[in-house]
Every structure is written in structure tokens, then in C-alpha cells.
C-alpha atoms as a PDB file:
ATOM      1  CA  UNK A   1      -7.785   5.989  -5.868  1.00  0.00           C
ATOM      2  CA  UNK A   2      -9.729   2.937  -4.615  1.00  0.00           C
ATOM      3  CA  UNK A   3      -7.564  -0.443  -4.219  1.00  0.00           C
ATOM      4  CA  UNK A   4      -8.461  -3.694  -2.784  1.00  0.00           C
ATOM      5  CA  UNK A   5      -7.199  -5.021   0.704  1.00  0.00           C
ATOM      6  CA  UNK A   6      -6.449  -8.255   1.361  1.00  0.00           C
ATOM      7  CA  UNK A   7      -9.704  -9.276   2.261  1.00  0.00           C
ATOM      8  CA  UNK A   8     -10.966  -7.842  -1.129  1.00  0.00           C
ATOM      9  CA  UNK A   9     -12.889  -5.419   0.329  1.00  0.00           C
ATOM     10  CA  UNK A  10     -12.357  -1.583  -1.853  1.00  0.00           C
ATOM     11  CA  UNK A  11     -10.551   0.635   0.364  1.00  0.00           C
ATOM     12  CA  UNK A  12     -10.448   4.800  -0.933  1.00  0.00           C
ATOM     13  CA  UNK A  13      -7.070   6.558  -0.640  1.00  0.00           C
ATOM     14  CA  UNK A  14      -7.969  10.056   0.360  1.00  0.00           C
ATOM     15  CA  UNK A  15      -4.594  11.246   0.355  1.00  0.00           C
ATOM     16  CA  UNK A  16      -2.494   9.578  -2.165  1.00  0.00           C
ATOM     17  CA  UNK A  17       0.575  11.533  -2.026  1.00  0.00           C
ATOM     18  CA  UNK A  18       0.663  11.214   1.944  1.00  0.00           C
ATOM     19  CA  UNK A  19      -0.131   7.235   1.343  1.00  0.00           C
ATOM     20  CA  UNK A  20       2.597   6.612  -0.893  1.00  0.00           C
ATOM     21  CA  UNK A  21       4.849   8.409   1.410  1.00  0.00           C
ATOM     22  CA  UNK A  22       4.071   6.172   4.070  1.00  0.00           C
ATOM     23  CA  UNK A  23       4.380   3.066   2.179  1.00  0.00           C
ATOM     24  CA  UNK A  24       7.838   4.000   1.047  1.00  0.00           C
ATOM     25  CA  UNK A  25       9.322   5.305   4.328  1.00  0.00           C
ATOM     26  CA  UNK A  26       7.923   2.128   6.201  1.00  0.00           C
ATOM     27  CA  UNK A  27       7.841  -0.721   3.762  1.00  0.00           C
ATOM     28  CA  UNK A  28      10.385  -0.905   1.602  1.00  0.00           C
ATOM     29  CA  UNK A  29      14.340  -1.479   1.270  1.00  0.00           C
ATOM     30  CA  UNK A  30      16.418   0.325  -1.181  1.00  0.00           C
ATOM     31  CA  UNK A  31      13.041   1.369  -2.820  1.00  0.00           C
ATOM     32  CA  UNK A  32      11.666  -2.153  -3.175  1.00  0.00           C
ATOM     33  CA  UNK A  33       8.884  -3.564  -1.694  1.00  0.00           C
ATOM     34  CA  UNK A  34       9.435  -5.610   1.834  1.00  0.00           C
ATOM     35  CA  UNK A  35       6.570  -7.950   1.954  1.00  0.00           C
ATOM     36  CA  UNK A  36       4.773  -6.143   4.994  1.00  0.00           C
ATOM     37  CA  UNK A  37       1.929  -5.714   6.124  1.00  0.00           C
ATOM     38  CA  UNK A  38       0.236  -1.985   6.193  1.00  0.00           C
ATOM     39  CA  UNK A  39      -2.553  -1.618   8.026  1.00  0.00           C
ATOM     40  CA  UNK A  40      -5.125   1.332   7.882  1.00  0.00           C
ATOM     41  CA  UNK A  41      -8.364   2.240   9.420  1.00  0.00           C
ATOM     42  CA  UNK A  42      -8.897  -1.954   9.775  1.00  0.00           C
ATOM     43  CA  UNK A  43      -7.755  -2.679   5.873  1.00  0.00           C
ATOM     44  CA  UNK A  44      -4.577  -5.097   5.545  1.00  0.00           C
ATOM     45  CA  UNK A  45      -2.208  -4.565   1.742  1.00  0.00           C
ATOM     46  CA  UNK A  46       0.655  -6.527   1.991  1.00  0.00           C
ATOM     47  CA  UNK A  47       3.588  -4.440   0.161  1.00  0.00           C
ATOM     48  CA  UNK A  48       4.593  -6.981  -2.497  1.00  0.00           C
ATOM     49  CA  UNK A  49       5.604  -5.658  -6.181  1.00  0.00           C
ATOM     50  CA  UNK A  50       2.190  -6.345  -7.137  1.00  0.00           C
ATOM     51  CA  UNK A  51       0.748  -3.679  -4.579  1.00  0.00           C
ATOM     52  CA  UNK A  52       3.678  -1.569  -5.419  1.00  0.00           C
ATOM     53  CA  UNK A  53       2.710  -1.530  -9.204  1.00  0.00           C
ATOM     54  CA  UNK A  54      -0.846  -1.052  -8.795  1.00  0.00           C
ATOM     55  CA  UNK A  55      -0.202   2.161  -6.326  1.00  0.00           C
ATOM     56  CA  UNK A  56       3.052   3.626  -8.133  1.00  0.00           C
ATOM     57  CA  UNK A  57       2.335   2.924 -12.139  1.00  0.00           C
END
């Protein structure tokens, strides 16, 4: 899965299961999305229910 950061630069999941693991455990409360900020390998998503629909739907 490729999404865009907030830079809009394309940024490849590798591991989507692992990824959406992460983003649940650490970004959200009671399941929702907590307006964070994840960062990986230098790409920024903030985790707002429009990054939560694109990865979960």
C-alpha cells in the first residue's frame, strides 16, 4: 500500500498488518483516531479520520 505523508511525498507500507497495529495501539482512543503525529523512516501522517479511512477501508 503506498499513502501520502504530510509533505505529499508517497511513502510504501511494507508491512501493513504490523502498520496498522501500530497506529491503533499508539494513536488512537477507544478506537478513534487521536490527531497524532506518526512518524516513520522521516515520513510524518497525522492520525485524523481521514488517514484512518484511507488505511482501514
Amino acid at each position: 500500500m503506498i499513502i501520502k505523508d504530510l509533505n505529499g511525498r508517497d511513502f510504501e507500507i511494507l508491512n501493513l498488518k504490523e502498520f496498522k497495529h501500530h497506529i491503533l495501539k499508539y494513536h488512537t482512543k477507544n478506537g478513534l483516531p487521536d490527531d497524532s503525529i506518526h512518524e516513520e523512516d522521516g515520513y510524518y501522517f497525522r492520525v485524523d479520520k481521514f488517514f484512518f479511512k484511507e488505511l482501514f477501508t
